[in-house]
Protein backbone atom coordinates (compact mmCIF):
# COMPACT_ATOMS: atom_id res chain seq x y z
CA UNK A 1 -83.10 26.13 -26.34
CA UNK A 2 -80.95 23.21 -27.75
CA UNK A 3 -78.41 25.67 -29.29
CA UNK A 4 -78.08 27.55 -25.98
CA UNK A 5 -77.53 24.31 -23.95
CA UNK A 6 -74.88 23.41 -26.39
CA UNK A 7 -72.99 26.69 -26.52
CA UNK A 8 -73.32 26.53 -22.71
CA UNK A 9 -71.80 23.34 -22.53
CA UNK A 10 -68.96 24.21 -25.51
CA UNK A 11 -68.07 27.20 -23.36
CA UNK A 12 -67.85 25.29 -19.95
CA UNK A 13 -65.42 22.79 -21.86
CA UNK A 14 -63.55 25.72 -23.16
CA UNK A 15 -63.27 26.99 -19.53
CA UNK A 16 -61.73 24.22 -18.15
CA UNK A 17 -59.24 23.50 -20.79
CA UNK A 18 -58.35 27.55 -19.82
CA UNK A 19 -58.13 26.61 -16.46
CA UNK A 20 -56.35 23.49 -16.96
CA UNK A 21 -53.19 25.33 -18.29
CA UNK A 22 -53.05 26.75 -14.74
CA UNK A 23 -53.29 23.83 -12.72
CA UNK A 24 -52.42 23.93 -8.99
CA UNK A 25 -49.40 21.21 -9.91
CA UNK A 26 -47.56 23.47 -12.36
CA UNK A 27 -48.33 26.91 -10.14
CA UNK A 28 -46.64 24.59 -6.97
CA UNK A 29 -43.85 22.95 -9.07
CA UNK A 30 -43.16 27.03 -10.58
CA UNK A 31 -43.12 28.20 -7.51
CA UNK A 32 -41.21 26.08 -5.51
CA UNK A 33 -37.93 27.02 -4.02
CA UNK A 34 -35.63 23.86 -3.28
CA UNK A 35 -32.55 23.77 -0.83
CA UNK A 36 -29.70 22.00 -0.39
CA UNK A 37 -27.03 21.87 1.97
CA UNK A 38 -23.71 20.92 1.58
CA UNK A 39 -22.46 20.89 5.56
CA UNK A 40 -18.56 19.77 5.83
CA UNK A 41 -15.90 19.10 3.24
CA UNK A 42 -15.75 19.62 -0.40
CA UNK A 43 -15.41 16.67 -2.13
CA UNK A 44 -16.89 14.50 -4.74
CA UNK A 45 -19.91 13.59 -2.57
CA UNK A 46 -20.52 17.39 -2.48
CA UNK A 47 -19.92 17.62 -6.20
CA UNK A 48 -22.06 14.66 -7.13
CA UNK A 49 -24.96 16.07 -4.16
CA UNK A 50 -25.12 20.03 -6.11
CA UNK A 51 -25.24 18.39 -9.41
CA UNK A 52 -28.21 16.30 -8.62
CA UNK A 53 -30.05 19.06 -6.75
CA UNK A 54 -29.71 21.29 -10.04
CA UNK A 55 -31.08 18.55 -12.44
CA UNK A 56 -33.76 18.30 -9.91
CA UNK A 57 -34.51 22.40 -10.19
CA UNK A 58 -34.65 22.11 -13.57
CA UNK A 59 -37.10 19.19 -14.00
CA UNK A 60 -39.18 20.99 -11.76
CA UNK A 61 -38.87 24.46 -12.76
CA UNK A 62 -37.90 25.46 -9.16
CA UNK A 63 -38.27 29.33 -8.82
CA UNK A 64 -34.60 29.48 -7.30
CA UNK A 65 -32.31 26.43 -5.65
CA UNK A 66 -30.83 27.68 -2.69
CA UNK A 67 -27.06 26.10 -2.15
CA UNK A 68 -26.77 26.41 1.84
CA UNK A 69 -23.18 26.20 2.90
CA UNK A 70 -20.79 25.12 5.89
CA UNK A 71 -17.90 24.11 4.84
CA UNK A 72 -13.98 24.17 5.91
CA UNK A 73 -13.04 24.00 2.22
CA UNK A 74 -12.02 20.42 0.20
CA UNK A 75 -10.37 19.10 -2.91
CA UNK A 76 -10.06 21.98 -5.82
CA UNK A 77 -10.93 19.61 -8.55
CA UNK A 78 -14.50 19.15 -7.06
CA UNK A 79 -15.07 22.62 -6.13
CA UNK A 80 -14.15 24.02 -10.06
CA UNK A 81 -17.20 21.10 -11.05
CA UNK A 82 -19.46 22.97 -8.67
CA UNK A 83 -18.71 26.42 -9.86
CA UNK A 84 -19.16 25.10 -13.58
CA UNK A 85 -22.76 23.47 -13.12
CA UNK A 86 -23.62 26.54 -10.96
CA UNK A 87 -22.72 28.89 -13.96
CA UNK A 88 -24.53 26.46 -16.46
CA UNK A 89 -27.76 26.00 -14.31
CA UNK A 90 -30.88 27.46 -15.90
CA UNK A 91 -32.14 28.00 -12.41
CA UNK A 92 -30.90 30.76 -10.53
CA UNK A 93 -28.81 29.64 -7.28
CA UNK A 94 -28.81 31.75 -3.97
CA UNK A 95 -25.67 31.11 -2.10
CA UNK A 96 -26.09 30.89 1.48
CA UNK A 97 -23.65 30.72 4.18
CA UNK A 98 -25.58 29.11 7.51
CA UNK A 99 -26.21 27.97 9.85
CA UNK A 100 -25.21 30.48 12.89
CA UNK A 101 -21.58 29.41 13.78
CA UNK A 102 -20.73 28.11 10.44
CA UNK A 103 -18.20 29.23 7.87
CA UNK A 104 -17.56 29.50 3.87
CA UNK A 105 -14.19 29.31 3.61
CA UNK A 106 -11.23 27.89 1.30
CA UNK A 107 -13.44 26.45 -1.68
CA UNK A 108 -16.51 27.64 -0.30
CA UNK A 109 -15.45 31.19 -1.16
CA UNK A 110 -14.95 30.24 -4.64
CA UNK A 111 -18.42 28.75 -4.78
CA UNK A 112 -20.12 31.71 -3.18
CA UNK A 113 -18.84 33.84 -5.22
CA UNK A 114 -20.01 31.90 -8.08
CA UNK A 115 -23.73 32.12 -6.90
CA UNK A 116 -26.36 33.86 -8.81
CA UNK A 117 -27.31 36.01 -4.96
CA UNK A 118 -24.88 35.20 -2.14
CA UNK A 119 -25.80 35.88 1.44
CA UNK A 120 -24.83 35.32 4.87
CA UNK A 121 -26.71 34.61 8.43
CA UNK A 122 -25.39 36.58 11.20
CA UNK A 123 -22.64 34.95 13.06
CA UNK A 124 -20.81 33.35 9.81
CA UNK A 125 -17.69 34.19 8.43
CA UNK A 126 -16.21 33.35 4.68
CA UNK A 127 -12.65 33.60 3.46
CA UNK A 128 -9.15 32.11 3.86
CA UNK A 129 -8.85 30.82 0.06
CA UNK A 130 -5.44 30.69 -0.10
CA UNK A 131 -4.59 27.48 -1.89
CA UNK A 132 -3.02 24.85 0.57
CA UNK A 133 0.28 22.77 0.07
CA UNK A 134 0.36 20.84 -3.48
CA UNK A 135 0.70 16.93 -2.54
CA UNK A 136 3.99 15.46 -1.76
CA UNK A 137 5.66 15.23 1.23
CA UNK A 138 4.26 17.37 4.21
CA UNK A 139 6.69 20.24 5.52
CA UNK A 140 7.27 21.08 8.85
CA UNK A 141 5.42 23.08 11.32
CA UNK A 142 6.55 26.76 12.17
CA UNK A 143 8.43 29.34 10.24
CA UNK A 144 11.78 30.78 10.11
CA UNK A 145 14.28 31.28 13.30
CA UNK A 146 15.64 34.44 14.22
CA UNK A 147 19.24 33.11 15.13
CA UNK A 148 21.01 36.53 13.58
CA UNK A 149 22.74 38.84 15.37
CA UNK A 150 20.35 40.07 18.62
CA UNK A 151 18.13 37.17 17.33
CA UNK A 152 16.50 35.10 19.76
CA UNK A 153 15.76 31.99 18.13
CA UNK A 154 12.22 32.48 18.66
CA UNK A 155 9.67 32.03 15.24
CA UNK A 156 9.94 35.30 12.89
CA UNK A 157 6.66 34.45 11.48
CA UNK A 158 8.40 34.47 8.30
CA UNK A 159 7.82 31.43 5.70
CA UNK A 160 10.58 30.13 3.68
CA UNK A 161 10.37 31.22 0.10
CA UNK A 162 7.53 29.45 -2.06
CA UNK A 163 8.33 27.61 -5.12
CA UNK A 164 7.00 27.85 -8.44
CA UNK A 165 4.51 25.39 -8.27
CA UNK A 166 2.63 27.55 -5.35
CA UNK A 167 2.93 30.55 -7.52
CA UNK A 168 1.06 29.17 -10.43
CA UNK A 169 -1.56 27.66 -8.38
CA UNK A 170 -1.62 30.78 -5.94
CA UNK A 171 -1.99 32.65 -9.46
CA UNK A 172 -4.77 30.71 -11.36
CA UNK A 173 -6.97 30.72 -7.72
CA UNK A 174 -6.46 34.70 -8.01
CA UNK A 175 -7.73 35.02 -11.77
CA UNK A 176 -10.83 32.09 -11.09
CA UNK A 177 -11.82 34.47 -7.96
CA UNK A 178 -11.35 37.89 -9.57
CA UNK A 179 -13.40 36.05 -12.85
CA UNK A 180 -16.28 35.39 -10.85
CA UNK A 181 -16.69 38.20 -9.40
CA UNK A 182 -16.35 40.07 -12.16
CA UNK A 183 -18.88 38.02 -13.82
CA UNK A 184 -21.51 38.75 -10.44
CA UNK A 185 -20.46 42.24 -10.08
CA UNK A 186 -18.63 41.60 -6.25
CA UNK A 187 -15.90 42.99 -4.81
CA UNK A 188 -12.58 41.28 -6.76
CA UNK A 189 -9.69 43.26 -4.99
CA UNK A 190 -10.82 41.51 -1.58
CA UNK A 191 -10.98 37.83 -2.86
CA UNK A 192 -7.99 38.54 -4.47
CA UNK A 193 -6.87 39.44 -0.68
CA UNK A 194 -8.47 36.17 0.48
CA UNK A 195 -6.45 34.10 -2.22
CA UNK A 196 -2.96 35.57 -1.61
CA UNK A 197 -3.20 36.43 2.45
CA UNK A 198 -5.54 33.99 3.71
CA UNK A 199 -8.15 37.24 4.42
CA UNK A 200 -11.79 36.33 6.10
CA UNK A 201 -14.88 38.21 6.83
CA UNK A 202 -17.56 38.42 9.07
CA UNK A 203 -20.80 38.13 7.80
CA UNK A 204 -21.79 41.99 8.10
CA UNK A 205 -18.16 43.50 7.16
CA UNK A 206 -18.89 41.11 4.08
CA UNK A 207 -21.72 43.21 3.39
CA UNK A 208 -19.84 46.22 3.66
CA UNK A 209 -17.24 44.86 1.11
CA UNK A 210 -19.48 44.13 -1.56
CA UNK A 211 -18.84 40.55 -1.19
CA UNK A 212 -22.08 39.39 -0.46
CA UNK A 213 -25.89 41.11 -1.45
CA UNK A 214 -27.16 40.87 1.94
CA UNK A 215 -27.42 39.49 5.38
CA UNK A 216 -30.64 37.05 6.09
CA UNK A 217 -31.53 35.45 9.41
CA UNK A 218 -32.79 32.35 8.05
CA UNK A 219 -34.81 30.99 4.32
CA UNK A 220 -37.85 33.12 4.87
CA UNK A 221 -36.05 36.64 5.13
CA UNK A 222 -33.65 34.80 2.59
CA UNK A 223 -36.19 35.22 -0.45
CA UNK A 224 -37.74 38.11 1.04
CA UNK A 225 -34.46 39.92 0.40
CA UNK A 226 -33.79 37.86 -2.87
CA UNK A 227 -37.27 39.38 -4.19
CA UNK A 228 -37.31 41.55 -7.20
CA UNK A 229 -33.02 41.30 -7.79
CA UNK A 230 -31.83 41.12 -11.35
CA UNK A 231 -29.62 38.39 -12.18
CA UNK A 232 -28.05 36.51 -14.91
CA UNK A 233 -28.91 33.18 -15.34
CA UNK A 234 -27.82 31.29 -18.42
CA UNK A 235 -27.15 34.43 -20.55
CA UNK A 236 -30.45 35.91 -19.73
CA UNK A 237 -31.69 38.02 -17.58
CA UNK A 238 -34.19 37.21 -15.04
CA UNK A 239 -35.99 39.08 -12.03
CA UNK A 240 -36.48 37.08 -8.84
CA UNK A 241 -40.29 36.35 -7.31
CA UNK A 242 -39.20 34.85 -4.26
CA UNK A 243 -41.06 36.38 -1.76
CA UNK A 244 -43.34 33.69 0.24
CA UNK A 245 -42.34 30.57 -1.66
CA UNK A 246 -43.00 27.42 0.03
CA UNK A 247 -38.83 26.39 0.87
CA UNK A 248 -38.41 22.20 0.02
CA UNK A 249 -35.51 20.36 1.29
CA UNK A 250 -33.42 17.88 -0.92
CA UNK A 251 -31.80 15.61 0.95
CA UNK A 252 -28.79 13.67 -0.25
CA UNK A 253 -29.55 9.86 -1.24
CA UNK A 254 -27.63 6.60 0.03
CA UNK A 255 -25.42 6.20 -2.65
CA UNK A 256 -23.97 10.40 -1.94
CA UNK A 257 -23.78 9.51 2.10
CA UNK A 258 -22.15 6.36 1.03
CA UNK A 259 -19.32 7.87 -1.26
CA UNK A 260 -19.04 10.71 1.48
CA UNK A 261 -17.48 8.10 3.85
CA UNK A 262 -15.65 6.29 1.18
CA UNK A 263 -13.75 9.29 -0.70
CA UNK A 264 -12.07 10.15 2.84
CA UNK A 265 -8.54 9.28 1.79
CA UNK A 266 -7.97 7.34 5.07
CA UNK A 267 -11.44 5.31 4.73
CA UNK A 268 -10.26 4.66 0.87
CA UNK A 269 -6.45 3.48 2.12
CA UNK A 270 -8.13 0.94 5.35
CA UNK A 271 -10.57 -0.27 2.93
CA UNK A 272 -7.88 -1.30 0.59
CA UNK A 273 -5.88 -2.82 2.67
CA UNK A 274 -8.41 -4.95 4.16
CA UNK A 275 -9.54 -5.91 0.53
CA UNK A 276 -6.06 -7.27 0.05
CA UNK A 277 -5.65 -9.22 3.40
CA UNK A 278 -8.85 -10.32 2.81
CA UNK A 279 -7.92 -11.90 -0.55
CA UNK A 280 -4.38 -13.13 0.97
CA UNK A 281 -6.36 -15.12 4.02
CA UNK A 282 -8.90 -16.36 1.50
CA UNK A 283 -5.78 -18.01 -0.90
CA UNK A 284 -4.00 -18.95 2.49
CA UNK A 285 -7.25 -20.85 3.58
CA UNK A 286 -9.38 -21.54 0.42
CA UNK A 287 -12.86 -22.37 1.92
CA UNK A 288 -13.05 -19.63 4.15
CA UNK A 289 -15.47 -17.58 1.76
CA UNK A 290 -16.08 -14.61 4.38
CA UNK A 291 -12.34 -13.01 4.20
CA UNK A 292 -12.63 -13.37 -0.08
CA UNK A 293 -16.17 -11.85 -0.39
CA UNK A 294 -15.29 -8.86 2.16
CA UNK A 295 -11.83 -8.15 0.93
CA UNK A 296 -13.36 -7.74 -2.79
CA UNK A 297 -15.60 -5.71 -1.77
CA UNK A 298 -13.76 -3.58 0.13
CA UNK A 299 -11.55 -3.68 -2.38
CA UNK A 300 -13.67 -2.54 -5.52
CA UNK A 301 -15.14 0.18 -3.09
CA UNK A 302 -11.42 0.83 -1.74
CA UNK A 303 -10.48 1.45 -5.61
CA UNK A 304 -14.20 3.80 -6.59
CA UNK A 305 -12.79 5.33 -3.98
CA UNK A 306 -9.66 6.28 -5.29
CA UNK A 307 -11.04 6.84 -8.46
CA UNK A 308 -12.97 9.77 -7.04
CA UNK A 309 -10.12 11.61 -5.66
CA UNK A 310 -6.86 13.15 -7.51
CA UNK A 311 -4.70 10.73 -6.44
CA UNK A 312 -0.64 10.98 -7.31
CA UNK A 313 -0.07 7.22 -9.02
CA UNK A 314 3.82 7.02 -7.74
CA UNK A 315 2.08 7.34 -4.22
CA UNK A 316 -0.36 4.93 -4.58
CA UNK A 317 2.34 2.61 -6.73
CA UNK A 318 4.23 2.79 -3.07
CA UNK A 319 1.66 1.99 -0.81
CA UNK A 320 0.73 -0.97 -3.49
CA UNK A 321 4.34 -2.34 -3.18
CA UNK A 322 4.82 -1.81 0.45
CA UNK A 323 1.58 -4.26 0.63
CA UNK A 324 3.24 -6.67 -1.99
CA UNK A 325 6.41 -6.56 0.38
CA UNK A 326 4.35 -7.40 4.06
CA UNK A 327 2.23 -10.09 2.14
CA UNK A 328 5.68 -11.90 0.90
CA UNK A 329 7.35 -11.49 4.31
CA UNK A 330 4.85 -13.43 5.71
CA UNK A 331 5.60 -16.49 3.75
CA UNK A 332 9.29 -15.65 3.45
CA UNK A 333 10.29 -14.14 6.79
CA UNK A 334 13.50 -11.80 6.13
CA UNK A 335 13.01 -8.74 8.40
CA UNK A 336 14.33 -6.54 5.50
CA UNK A 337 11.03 -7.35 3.07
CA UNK A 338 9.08 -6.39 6.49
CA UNK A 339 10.53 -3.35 7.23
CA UNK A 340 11.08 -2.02 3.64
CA UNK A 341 7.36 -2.98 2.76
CA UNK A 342 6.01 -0.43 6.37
CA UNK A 343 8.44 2.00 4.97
CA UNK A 344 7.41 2.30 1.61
CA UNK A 345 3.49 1.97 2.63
CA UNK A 346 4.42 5.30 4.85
CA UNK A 347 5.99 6.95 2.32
CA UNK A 348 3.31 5.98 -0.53
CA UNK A 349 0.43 7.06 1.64
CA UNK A 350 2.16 10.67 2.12
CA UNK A 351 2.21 11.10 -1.50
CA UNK A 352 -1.28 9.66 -2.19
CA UNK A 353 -3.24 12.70 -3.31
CA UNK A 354 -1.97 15.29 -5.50
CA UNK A 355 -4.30 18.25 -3.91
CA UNK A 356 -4.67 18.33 -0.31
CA UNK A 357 -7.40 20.21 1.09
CA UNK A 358 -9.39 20.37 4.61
CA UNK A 359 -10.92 17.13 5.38
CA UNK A 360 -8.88 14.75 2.82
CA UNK A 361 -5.66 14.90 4.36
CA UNK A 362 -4.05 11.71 4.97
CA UNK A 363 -4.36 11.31 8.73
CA UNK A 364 -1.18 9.85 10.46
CA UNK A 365 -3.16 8.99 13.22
CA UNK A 366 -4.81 6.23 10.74
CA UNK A 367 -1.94 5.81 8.55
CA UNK A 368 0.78 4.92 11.29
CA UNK A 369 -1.40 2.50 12.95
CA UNK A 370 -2.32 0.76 9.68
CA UNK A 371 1.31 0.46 8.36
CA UNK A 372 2.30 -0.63 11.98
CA UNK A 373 -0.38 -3.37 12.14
CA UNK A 374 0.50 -4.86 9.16
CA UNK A 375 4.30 -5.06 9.71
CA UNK A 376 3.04 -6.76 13.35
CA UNK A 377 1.15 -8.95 11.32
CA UNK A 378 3.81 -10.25 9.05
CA UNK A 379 6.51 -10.50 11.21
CA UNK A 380 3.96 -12.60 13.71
CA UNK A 381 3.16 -14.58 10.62
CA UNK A 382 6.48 -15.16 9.64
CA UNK A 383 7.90 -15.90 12.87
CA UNK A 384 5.31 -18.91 13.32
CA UNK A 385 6.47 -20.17 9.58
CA UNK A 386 10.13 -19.82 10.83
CA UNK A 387 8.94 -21.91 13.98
CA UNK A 388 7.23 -24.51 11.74
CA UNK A 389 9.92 -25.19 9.71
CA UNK A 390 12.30 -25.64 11.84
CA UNK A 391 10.25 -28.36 13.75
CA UNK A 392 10.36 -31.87 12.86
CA UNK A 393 7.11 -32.68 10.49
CA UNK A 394 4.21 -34.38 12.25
CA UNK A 395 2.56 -35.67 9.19
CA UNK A 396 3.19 -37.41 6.06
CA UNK A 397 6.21 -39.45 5.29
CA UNK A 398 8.64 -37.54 6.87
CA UNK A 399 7.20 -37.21 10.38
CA UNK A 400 8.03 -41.48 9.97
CA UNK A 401 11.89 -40.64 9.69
CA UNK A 402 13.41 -42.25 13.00
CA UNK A 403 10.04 -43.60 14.49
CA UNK A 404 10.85 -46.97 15.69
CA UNK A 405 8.67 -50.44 14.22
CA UNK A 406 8.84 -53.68 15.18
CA UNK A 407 9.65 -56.60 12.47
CA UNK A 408 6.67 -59.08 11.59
CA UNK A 409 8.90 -61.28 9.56
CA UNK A 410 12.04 -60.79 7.34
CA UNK A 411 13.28 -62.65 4.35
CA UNK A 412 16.70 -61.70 2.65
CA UNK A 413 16.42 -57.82 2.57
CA UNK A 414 13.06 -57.39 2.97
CA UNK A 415 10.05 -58.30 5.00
CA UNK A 416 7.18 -56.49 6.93
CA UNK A 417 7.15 -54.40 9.75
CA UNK A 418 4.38 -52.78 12.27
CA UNK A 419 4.17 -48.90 11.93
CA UNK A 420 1.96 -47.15 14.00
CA UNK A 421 -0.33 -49.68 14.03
CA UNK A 422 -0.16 -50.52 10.28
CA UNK A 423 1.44 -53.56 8.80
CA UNK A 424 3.91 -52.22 5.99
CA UNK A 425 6.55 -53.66 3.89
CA UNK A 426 10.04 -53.08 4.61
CA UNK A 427 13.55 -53.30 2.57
CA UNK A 428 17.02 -52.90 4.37
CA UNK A 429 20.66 -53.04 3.42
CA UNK A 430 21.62 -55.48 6.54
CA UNK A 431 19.69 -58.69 7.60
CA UNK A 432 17.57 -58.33 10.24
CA UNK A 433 15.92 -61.13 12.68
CA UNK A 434 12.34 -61.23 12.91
CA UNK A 435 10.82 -59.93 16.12
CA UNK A 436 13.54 -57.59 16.71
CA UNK A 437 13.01 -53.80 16.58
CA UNK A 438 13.93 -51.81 13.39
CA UNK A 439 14.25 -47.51 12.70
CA UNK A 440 12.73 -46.33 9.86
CA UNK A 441 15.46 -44.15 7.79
CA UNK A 442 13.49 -43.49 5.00
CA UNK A 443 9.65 -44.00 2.63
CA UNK A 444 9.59 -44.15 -0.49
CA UNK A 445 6.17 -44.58 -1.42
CA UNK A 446 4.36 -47.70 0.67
CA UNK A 447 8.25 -48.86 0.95
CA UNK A 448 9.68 -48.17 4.73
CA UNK A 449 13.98 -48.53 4.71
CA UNK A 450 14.93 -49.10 7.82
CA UNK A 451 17.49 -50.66 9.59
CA UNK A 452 18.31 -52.11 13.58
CA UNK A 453 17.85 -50.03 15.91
CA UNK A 454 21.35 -51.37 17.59
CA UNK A 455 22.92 -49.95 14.80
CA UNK A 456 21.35 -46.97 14.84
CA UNK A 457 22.57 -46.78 18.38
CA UNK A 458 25.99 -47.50 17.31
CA UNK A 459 26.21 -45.07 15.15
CA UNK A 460 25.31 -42.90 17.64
CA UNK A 461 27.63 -43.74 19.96
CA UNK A 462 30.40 -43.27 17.28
């Protein structure tokens, strides 16, 4: 009886240790799917967001991570770092262009293509990948004129011949496009069509093209459809079980929303230039604390900023000189330091990023303004300098220069005199009586010269 109670009790133990290797926290963490969306430009915020969201997956042995997507496209650089964690993930990724309304287009081609499953809602569109102007100065709106013969000066629609530059870059986008979808088994010859002519789709002709696996009306038909496909995931094949997972949200932390306002070139630009007024006011007026502490911050987060983006150093050596040249007109007005410091702040912030892409232009709506504001505030600065100096001084020694003192007593060539109240000593070249009245001409320490004030007068009148 003792033997049975302990082989009942040995196999109870061994039941739950059986049991315990199927726990309800590793089934749930197994079985999870996680999603995250990346809604507006691409950019290192975005890169920084995906990258998290896989490390997460993998920790957690997510069943799939699904990337949701709305974007207008963004900076190259941060989309290639997205399509290279996506192909090293060891957790599948389901691309997914959504809401309604919303779009996949420039980089967000690239990184759809990329995806493990890539699918659409109804009422998206993808596309227009073509590679956008490489830094530099901007060009000029419109194409060519028809002024031939019969012409009638009207826009031909034509575009004046690209340089080399575009064709390289026009030529690698081509070969990453046609790699990855080579790689997923998707239709190359049309994102090689997207690349070169700017060519978008609809969410169902995208179906139809072989650009996408299917259409899905929101996350649950999402891993319906996903269920049972075959993919590829870190050089192994794997068959999706998606059908009825529970669908978690990650949403992005402070510090991603944070460098999502920052890396806008034009937030990056204002907060550098308010870092370095900041730090001018602070050394003007030493004390002030406030203007120091918020122009180095701004300034450190002005730089991150910076630091984050491809940024073309000549440009940002401009814009860093034109500053230099405002911040000395101020305290050596010249006009030409004023207006050659806006100039070359213009022309810096122009050239400031090598890559431009949707959403990290450089705005001239903020740009103007900002270079305009600061040549307003130098030449306002200066202009009360200018005023002060050319006014008599109202403190020190030299505001005593002609002030008038009467003579306490005088002995030889000295004595004492009263000076605004004060009872000072007193040396002149000419004898002077006592209780007479006497101009001060110059101090030299606690010294007044001065000398009669009918002289004065008679020199004057001469």
């Amino acid at each position: 009886m003792r033997l049975a109670r302990v082989a009942l009790f040995a196999a109870a133990v061994a039941a739950a240790a059986i049991l315990s290797s199927f726990s309800p926290a590793q089934t749930v963490a197994g079985r999870v799917a996680l999603s995250v969306a990346i809604d507006g430009a691409i950019g290192p915020a975005s890169s920084r967001q995906l990258k998290q969201a896989l490390n997460v997956a993998a920790e957690r042995k997510a069943a799939v991570l699904i990337l949701q997507l709305n974007t207008p496209g963004g900076l190259v650089t941060s989309m290639r770092e997205m399509i290279a964690d996506i192909l090293a993930s060891p957790v599948p990724v389901i691309g997914y262009v959504a809401p309604a309304g919303g779009h996949a287009a420039s980089a967000g081609t690239y990184i759809l293509y990329a995806t493990h499953v890539a699918a659409m809602a109804p009422g998206t569109n993808l596309g227009a990948a073509t590679p956008v102007q490489i830094g530099g100065l901007p060009s000029l709106p419109g194409g060519e004129k028809d002024n031939g013969p019969g012409g009638n000066g009207k826009d031909t629609g034509a575009h004046a011949p690209v340089d080399a530059m575009t064709i390289k870059v026009t030529n690698d986008a081509v070969a990453l496009i046609r790699s990855l979808a080579e790689l997923r088994g998707r239709n190359g010859d049309w994102g090689e069509k997207a690349v070169r002519e700017g060519a978008s789709l609809s969410a169902s002709a995208a179906l139809d093209q072989r650009v996408i696996d299917f259409v899905a009306r929101d996350t649950a038909e999402l891993l319906q459809l996903a269920d049972g496909r075959t993919v590829e995931v870190a050089g192994k094949k794997e068959v999706l079980a998606t059908k009825g997972l529970a669908v978690e949200t990650l949403e992005p932390g402070w510090f991603i929303q944070l460098l999502a306002v920052i890396t806008n070139p034009n937030t990056a630009v204002i907060l550098m230039l308010v870092g370095f007024y900041g730090l001018v006011f602070e050394f003007v007026s030493p004390g002030a604390v406030a203007p120091g502490v918020v122009g180095a911050i701004c300034l450190v987060l002005g730089l991150y900023a910076l630091d984050q983006l491809p940024i073309n150093y000549t440009g940002l050596a401009l814009m860093l000189l034109g500053v230099a040249f405002l911040i000395i007109e101020t305290f050596n007005p010249t006009v030409v330091l004023g207006l050659g410091g806006a100039a070359a702040f213009l022309l810096g912030s122009t050239m400031l990023l090598q890559t431009e892409g949707p959403g990290f232009g450089v705005s001239w709506a903020v740009i103007g303004p900002a270079a305009a504001l600061s040549l307003a505030l130098a030449l306002l600065a200066g202009t009360y300098l200018w005023t002060a100096r050319r006014n008599p001084p109202r403190i020190g020694g030299e505001a005593m220069r002609g002030l008038a003192v009467d003579v306490l007593d005088w002995n030889g060539g000295e004595g004492h005199v009263l000076a605004l109240g004060e009872r000072w000593r007193a040396k002149a070249d000419e004898p002077i009586a006592p209780g007479g009245s006497a101009e001060v001409t110059a101090v030299s320490g606690l010294v007044l010269t001065v000398r009669r004030r009918d002289a004065a007068n008679d020199g004057a009148k001469r």
